[in-house]
C-alpha atoms as a PDB file:
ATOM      1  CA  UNK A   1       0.000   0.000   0.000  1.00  0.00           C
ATOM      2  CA  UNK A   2       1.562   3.452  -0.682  1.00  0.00           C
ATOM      3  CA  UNK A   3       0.226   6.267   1.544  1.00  0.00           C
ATOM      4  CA  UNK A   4      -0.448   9.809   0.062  1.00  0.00           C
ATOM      5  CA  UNK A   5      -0.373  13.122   2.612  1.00  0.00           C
ATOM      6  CA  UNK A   6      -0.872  16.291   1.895  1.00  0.00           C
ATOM      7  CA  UNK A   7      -1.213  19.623   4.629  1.00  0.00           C
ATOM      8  CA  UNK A   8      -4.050  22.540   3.396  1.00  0.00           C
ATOM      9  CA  UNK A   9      -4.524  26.100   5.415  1.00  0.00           C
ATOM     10  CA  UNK A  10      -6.198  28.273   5.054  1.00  0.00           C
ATOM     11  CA  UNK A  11      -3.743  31.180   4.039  1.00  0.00           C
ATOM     12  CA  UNK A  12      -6.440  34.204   3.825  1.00  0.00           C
ATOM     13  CA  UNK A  13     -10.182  34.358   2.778  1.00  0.00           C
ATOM     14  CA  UNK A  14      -9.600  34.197  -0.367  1.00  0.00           C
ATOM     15  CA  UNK A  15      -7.175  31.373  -0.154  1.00  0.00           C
ATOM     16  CA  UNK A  16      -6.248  27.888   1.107  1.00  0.00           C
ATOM     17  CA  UNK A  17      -2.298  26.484   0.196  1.00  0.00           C
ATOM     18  CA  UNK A  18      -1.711  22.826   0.108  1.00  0.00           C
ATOM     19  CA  UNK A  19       1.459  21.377   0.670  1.00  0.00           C
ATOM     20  CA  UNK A  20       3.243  18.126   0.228  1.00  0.00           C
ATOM     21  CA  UNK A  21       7.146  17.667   0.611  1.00  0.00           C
ATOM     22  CA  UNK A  22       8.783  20.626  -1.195  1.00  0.00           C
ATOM     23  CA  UNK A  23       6.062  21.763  -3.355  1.00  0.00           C
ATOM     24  CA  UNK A  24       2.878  24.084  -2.744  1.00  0.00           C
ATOM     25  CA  UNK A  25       0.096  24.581  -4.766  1.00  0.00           C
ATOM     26  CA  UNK A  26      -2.387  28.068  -4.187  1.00  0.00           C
ATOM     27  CA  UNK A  27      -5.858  27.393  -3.972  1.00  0.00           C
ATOM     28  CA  UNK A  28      -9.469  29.214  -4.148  1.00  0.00           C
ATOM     29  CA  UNK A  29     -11.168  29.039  -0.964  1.00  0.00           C
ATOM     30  CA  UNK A  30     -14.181  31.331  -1.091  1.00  0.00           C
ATOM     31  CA  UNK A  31     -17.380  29.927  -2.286  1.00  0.00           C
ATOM     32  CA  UNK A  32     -18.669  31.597  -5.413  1.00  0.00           C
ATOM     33  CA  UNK A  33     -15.393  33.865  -6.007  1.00  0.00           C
ATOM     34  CA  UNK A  34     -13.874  32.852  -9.626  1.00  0.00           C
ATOM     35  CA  UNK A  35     -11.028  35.007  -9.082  1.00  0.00           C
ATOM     36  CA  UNK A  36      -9.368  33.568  -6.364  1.00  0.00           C
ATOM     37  CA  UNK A  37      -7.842  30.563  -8.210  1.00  0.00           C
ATOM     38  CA  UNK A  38      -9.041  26.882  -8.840  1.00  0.00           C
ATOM     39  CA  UNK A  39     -12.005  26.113  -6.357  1.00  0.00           C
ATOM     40  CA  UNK A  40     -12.262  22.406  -4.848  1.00  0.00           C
ATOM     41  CA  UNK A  41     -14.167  21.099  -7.639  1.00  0.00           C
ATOM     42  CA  UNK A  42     -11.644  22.913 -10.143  1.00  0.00           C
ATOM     43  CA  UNK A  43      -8.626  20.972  -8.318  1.00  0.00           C
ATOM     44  CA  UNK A  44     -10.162  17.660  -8.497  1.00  0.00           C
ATOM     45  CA  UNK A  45     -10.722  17.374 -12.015  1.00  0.00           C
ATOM     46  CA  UNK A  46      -6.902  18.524 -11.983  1.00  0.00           C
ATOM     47  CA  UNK A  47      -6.077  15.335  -9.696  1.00  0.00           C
ATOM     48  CA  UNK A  48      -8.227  13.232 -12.411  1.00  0.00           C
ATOM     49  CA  UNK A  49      -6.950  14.565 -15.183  1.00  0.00           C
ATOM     50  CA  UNK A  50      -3.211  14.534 -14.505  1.00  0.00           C
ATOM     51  CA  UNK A  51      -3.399  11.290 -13.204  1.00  0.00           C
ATOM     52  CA  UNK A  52      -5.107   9.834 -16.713  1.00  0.00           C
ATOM     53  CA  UNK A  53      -2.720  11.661 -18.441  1.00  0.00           C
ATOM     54  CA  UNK A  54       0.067  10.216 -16.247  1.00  0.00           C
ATOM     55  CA  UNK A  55      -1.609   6.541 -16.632  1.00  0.00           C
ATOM     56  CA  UNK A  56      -1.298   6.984 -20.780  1.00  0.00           C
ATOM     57  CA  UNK A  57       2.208   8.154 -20.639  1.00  0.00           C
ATOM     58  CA  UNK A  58       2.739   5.222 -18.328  1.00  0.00           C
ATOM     59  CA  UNK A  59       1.008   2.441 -20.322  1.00  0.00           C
ATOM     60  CA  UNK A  60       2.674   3.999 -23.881  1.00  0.00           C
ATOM     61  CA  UNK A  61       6.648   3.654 -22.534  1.00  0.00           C
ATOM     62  CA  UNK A  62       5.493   0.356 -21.043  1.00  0.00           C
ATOM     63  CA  UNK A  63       4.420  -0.601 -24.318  1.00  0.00           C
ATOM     64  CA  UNK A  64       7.209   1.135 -26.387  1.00  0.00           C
ATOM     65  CA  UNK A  65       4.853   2.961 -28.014  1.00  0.00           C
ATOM     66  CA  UNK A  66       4.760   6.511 -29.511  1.00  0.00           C
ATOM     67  CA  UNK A  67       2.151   9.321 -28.035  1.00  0.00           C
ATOM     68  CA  UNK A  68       2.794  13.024 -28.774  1.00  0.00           C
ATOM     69  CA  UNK A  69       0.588  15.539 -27.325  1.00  0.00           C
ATOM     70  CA  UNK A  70      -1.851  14.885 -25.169  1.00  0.00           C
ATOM     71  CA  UNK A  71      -4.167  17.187 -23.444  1.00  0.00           C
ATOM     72  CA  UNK A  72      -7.681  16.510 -21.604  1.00  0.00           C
ATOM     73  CA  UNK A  73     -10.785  18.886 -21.131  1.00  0.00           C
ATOM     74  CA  UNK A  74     -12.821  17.430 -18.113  1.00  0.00           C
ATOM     75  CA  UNK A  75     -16.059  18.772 -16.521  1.00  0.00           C
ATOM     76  CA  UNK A  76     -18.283  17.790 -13.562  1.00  0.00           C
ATOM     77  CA  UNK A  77     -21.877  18.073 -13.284  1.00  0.00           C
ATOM     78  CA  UNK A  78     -22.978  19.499  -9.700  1.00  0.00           C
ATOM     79  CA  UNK A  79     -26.404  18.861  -8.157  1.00  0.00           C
ATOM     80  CA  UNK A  80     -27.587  21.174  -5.228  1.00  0.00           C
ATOM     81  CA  UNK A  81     -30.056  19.086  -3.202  1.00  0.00           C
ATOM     82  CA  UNK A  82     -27.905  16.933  -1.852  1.00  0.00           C
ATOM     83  CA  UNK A  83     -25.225  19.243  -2.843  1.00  0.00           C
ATOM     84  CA  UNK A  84     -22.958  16.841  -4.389  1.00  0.00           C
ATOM     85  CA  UNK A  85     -21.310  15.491  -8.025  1.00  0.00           C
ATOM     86  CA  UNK A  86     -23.342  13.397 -10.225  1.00  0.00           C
ATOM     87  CA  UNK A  87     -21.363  13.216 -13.115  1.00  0.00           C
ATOM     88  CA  UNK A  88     -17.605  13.691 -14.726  1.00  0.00           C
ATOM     89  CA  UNK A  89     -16.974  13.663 -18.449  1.00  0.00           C
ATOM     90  CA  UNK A  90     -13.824  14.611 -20.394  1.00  0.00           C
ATOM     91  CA  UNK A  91     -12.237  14.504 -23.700  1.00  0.00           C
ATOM     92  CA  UNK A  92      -8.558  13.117 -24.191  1.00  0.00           C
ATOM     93  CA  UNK A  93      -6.857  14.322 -27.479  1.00  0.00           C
ATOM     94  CA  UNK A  94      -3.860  12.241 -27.963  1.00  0.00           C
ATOM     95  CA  UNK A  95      -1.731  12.982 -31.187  1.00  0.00           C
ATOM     96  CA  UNK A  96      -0.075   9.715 -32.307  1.00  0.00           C
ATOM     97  CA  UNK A  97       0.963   7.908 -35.597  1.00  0.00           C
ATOM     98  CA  UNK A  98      -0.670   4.749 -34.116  1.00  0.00           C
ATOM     99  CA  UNK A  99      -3.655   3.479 -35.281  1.00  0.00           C
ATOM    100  CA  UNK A 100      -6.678   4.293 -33.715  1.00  0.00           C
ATOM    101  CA  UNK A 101      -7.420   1.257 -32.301  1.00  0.00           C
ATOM    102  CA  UNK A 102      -3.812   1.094 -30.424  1.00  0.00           C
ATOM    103  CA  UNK A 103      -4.430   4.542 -29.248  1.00  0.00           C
ATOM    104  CA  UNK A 104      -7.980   3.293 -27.924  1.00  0.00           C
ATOM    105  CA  UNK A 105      -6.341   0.265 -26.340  1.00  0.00           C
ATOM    106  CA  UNK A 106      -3.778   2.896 -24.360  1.00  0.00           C
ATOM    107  CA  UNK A 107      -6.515   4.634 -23.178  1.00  0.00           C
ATOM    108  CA  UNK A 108      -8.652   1.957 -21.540  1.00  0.00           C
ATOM    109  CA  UNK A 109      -5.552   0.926 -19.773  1.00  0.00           C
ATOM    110  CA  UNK A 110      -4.734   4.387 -18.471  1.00  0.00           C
ATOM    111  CA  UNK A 111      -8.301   4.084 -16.813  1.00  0.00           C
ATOM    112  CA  UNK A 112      -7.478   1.111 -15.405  1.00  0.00           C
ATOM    113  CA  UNK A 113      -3.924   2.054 -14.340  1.00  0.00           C
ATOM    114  CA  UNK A 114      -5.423   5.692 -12.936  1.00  0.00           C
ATOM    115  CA  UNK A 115      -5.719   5.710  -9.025  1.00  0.00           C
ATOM    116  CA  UNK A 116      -7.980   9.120  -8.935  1.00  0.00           C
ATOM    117  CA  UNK A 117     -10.094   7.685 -12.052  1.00  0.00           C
ATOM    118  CA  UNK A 118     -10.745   4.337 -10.164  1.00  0.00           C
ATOM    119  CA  UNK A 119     -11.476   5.800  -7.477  1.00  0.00           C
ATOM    120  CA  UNK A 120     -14.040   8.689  -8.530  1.00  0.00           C
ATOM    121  CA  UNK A 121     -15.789   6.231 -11.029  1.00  0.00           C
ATOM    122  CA  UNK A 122     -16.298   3.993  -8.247  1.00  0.00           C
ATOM    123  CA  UNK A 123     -18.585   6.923  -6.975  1.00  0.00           C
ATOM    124  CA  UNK A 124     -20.424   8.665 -10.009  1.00  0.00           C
ATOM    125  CA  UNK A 125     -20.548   8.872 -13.153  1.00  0.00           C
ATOM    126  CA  UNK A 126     -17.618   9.268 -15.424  1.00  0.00           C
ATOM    127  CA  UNK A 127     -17.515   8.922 -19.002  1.00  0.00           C
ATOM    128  CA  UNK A 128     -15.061   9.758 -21.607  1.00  0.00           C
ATOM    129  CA  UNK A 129     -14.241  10.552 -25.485  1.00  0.00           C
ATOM    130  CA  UNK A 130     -10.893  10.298 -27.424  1.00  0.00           C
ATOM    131  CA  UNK A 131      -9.873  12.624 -29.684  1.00  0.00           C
ATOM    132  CA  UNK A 132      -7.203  10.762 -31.668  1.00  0.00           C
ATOM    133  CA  UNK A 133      -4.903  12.526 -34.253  1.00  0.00           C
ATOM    134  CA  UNK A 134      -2.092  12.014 -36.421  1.00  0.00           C
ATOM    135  CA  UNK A 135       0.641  14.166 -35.907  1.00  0.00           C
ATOM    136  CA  UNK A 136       0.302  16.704 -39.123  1.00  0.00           C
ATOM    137  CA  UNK A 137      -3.701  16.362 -38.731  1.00  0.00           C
ATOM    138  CA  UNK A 138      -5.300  19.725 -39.550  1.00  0.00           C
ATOM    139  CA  UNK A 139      -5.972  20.944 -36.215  1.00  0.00           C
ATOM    140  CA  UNK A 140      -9.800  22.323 -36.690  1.00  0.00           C
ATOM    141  CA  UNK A 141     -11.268  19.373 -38.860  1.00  0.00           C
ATOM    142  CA  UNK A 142     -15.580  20.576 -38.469  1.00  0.00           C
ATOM    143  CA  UNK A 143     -16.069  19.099 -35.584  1.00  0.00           C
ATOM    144  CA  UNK A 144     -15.019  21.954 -32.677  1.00  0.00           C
END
């Protein structure tokens, strides 16, 4: 078992800091303000989305395989009686000369290799899309 600890306070109204051994990350701590940085909701999509994106790098050296760019929209739906989520989606764009199909394969095994993913899915909805490209693939093809 590995064992994960980080320290938030509360460093003004506006703001809470979270730390974890040498590094510090600013966060939004007033409900409603969209100025003060990334609220809760904002950072946990972060956590799910860097840790997909982590998986796929992951699974591709594993596999000796080539990925370029990769990038991930995500968003949450929020319900407000019981204030909780209901639902995450995202989009993963990977840019890769690999056939779609090995690019698909990659991605199911970054969910499965993706502690935060796991673990949210286990709890609401998530679903995704991939957005496979070539490298060289004319970047606004209709669909946007």
């Amino acid at each position: 078992m590995q064992e994960y600890s980080v320290t938030v306070s509360r460093q003004d109204v506006n703001h809470a800091v979270a730390t974890t051994r040498s590094f510090s990350l600013t966060l939004g701590a007033r409900r409603g303000d969209l100025t003060a940085g990334f609220n809760p909701v904002e950072t946990l999509l972060s956590a799910m989305g860097s840790c997909l994106l982590t998986s796929l790098q992951m699974v591709a050296e594993l596999s000796r395989l080539p990925i370029g760019e990769t990038a991930m929209t995500l968003t949450a739906i929020r319900e407000d009686r019981p204030l909780r989520l209901v639902a995450i989606s995202y989009r993963l764009r990977v840019v890769s000369p690999l056939p779609a199909e090995r690019v698909e394969r990659l991605w199911h095994m970054a969910e499965k290799n993706s502690t935060v993913y796991q673990t949210l899915a286990q709890t609401i909805s998530v679903s995704g899309e991939l957005d496979h490209r070539n490298p060289g693939d004319d970047e606004h093809t209709g669909d946007d």
